[in-house]
Protein backbone atom coordinates (compact mmCIF):
# COMPACT_ATOMS: atom_id res chain seq x y z
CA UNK A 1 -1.85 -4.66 68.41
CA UNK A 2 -3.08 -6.57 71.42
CA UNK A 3 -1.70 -7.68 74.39
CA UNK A 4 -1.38 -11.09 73.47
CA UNK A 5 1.01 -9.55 70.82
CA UNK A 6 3.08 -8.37 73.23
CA UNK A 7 4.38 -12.31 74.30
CA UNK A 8 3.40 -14.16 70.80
CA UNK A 9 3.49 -12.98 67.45
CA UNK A 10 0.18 -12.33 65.40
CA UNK A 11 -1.77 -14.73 63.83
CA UNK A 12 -1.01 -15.83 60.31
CA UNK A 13 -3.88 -16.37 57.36
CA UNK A 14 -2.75 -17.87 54.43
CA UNK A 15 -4.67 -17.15 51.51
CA UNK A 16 -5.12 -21.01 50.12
CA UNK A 17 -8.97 -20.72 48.30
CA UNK A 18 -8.01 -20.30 44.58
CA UNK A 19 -8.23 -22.91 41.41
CA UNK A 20 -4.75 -22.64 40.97
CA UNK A 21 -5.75 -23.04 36.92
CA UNK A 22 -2.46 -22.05 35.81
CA UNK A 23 -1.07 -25.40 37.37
CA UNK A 24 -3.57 -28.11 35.91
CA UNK A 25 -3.66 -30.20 35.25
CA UNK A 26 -1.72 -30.98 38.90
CA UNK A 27 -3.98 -28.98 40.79
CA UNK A 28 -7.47 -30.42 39.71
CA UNK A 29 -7.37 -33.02 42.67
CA UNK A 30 -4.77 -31.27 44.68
CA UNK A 31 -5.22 -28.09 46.12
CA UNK A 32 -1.78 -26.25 45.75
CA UNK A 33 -0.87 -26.29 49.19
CA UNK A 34 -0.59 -30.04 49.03
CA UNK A 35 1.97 -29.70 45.93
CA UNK A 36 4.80 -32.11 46.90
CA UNK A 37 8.62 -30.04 47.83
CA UNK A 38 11.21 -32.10 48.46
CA UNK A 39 8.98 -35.25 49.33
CA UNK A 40 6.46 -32.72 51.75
CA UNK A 41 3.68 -31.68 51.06
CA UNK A 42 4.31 -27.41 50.25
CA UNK A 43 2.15 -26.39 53.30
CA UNK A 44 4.35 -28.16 55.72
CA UNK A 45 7.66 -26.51 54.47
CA UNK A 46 5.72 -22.93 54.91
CA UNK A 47 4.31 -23.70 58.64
CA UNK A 48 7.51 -25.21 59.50
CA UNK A 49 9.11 -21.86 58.21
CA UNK A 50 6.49 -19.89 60.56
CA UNK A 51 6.98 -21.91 63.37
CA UNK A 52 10.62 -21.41 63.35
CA UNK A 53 9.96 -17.44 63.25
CA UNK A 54 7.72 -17.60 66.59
CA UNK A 55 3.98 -17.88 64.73
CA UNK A 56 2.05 -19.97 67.08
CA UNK A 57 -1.13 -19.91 65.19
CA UNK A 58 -2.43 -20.15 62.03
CA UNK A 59 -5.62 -20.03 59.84
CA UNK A 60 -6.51 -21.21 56.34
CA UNK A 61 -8.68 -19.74 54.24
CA UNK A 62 -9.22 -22.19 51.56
CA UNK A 63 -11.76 -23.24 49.30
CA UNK A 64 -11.00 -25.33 46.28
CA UNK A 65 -10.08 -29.08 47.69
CA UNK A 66 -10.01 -26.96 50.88
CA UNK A 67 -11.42 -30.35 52.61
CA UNK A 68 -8.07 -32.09 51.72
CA UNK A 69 -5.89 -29.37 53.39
CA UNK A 70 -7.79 -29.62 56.76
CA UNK A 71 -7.27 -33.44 56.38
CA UNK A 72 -3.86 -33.19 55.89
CA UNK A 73 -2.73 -30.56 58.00
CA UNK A 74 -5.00 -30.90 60.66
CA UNK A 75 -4.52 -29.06 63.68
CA UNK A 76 -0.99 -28.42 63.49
CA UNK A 77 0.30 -29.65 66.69
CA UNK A 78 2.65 -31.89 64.96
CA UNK A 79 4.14 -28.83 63.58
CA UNK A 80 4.06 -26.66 66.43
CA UNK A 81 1.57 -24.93 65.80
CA UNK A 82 -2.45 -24.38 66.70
CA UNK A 83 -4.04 -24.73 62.48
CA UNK A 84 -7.51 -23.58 61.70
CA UNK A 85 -9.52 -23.12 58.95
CA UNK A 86 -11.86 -20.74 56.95
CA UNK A 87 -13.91 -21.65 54.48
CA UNK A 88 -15.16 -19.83 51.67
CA UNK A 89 -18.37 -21.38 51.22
CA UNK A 90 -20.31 -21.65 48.02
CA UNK A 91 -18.47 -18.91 45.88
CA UNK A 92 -14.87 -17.73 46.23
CA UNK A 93 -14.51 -14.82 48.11
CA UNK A 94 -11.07 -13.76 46.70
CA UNK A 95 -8.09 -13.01 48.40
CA UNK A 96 -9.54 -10.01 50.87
CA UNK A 97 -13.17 -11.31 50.61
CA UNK A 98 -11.79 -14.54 52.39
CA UNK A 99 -10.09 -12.18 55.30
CA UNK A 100 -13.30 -10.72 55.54
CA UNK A 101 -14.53 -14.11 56.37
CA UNK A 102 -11.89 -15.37 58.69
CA UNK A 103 -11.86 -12.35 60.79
CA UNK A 104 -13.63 -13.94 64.03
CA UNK A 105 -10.87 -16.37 63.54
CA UNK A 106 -8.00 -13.78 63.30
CA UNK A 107 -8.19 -11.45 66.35
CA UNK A 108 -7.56 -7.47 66.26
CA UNK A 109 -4.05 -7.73 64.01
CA UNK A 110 -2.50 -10.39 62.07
CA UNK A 111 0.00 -11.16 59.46
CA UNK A 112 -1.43 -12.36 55.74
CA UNK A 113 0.09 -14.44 52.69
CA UNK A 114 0.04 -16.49 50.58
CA UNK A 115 -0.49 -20.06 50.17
CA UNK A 116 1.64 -20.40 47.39
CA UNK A 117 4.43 -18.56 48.72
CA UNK A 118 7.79 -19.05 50.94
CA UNK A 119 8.56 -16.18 52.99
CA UNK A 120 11.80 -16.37 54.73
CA UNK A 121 12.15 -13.12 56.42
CA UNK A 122 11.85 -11.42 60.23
CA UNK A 123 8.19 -11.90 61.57
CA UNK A 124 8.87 -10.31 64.87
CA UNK A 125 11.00 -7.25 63.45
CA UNK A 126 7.90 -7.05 60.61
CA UNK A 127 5.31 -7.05 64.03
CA UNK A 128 6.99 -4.53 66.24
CA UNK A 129 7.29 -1.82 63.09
CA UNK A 130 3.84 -2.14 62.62
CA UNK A 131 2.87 -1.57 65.79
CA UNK A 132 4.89 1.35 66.24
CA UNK A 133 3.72 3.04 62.71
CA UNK A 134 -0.33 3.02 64.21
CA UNK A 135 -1.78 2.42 60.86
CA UNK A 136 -4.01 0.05 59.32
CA UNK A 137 -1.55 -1.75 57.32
CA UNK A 138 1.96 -2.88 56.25
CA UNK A 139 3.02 -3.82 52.97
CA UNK A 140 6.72 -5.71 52.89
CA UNK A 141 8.62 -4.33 49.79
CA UNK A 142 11.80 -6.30 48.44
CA UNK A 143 14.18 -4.64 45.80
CA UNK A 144 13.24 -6.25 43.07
CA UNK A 145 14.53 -4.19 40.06
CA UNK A 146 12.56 -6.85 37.46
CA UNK A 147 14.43 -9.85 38.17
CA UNK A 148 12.23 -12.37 39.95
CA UNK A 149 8.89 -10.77 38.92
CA UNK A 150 7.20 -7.36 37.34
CA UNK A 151 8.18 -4.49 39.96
CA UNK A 152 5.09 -3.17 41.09
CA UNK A 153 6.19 -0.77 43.79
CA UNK A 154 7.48 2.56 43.95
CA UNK A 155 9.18 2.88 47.58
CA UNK A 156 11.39 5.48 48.70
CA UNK A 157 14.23 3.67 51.95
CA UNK A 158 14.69 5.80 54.83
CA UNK A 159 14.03 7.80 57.74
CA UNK A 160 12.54 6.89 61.13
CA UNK A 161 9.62 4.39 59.75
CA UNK A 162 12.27 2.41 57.61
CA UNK A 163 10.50 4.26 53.83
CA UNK A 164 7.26 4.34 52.47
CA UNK A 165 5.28 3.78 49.06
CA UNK A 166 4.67 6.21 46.99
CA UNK A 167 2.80 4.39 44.75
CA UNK A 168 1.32 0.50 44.38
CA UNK A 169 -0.33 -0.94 41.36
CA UNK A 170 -0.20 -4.44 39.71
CA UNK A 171 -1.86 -3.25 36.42
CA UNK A 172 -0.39 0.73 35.78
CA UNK A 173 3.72 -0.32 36.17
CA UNK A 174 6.30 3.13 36.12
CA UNK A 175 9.67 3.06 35.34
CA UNK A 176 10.34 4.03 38.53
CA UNK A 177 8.69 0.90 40.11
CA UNK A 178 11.97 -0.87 41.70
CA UNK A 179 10.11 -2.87 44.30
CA UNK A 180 8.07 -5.62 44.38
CA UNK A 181 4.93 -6.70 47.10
CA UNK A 182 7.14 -9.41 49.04
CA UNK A 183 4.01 -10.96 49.53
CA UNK A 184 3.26 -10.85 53.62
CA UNK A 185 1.20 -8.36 54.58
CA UNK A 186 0.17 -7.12 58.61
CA UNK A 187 -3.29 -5.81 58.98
CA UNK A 188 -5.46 -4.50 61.86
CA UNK A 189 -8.97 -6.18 61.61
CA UNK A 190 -10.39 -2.60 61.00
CA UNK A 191 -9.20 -2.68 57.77
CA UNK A 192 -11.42 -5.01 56.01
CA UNK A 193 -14.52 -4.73 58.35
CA UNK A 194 -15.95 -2.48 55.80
CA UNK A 195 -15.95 -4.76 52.98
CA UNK A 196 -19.30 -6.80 51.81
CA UNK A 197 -19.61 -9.67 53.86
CA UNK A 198 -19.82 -12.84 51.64
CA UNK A 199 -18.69 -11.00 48.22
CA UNK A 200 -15.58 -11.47 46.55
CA UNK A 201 -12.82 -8.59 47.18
CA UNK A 202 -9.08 -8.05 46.26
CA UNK A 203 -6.43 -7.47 48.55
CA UNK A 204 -4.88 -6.01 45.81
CA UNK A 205 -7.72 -2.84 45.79
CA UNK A 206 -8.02 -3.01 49.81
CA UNK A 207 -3.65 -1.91 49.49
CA UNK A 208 -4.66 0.78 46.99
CA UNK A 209 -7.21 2.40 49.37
CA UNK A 210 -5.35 2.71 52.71
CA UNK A 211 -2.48 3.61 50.55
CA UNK A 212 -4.59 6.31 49.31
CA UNK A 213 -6.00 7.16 52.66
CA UNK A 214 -2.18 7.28 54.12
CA UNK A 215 -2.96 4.19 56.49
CA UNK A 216 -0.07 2.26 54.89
CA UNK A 217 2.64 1.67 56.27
CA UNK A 218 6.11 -0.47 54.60
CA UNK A 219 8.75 -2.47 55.10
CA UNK A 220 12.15 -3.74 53.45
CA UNK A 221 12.79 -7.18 53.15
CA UNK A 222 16.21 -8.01 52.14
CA UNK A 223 15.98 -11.80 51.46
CA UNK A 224 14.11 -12.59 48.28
CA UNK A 225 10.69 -14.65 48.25
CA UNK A 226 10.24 -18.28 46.43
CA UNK A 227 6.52 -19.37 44.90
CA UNK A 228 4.41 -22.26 43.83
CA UNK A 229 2.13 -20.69 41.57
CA UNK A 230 4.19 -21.88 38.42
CA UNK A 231 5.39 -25.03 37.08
CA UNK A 232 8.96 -23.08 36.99
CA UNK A 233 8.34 -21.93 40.36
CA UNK A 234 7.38 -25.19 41.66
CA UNK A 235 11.23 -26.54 40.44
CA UNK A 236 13.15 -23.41 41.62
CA UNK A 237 11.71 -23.37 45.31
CA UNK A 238 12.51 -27.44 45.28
CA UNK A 239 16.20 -26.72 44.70
């Protein structure tokens, strides 16, 4: 982590380029981000979140409506916060394909979610364990056991590091998967400067590799996550 990191907390991309399609028809003029919560637009309830955890900077990567975003948002200083933007371009770059993009935006480690998700947990605690673990990434884990989603993760709690995955997949599910991908991730930029510049990639596959190359590192959240990305998510996060 860099120095900087040492008196401010990494840099936050949300991921805020897909169609949304399983929305529409509310999300053919709106980008999802712009979803009204509570009489706000949804963005504004996630950087206030971040700005009350100590994130002083954020970027977008967006692409669909991605114009009305940076129109509404702007440049975050009435939040708090310094707001830029990445843009996809002509094609979608998916979720890691648009990190790829961002990176001269993002510096040597940041944080990454969603745009569609509300992640109230412990930024700084999340920053300082991946800095001491020296790996590539961090996944956050929350107990999930079914309930709020399909369990994904296999994680075993404990020891120094705080527990580690044993396995990850969103497609090949084990009865033993109790765990779910909270849905913030902490990267150093090393990790995706491999990929195909300009070509669509999944964060989902880039998790898979440096778990399968032991550069992934974990950590327990205990507070569960809320979502956007369906109509019955929309209504629970609102209450």
């Amino acid at each position: 982590m860099s120095n900087s990191a040492l008196n401010s907390l990494p840099t936050v991309a949300i991921l805020a380029g897909g169609l949304a399609t399983r929305l529409r028809p509310m999300t053919e003029t709106v980008p999802k981000s712009l979803l009204e919560v509570n009489g706000e637009p949804f963005a504004v309830h996630q950087l206030r979140l971040l700005q009350s955890q100590g994130i002083r900077r954020v970027v977008f990567c967006v692409g669909h409506l991605g114009e009305l975003i940076q129109q509404t948002i702007g440049n975050g200083s009435a939040l708090g916060l310094q707001v830029d933007y990445s843009f996809d371009g002509p094609v979608l770059l998916g979720t890691a394909g648009a990190i790829r993009n961002a990176l001269p935006k993002l510096g040597d480690s940041f944080f990454v979610m969603y745009g569609d998700s509300y992640l109230p947990c412990d930024y700084a605690a999340i920053a300082r364990q991946f800095e001491a673990a020296a790996v590539l990434g961090m996944m956050t884990v929350f107990r999930n056991e079914g309930k709020w989603d399909t369990s994904n993760v296999e994680f075993e709690a404990g020891g120094f590091e705080g527990g580690r995955i044993l396995a990850y997949s969103k497609t090949e599910r084990t009865p033993r998967m109790r765990y779910i991908d909270y849905g913030l991730g902490v990267f150093r930029a090393e990790a995706f400067q491999g990929l195909p510049v300009g070509k669509p990639c999944d964060l989902a596959k880039l998790y898979t590799d440096l778990l399968q190359r032991k550069q992934l590192a974990a950590f327990e959240v205990g507070e569960r996550s809320y979502e956007i990305g369906r109509r019955a998510g929309v209504q629970e996060t609102a209450e």
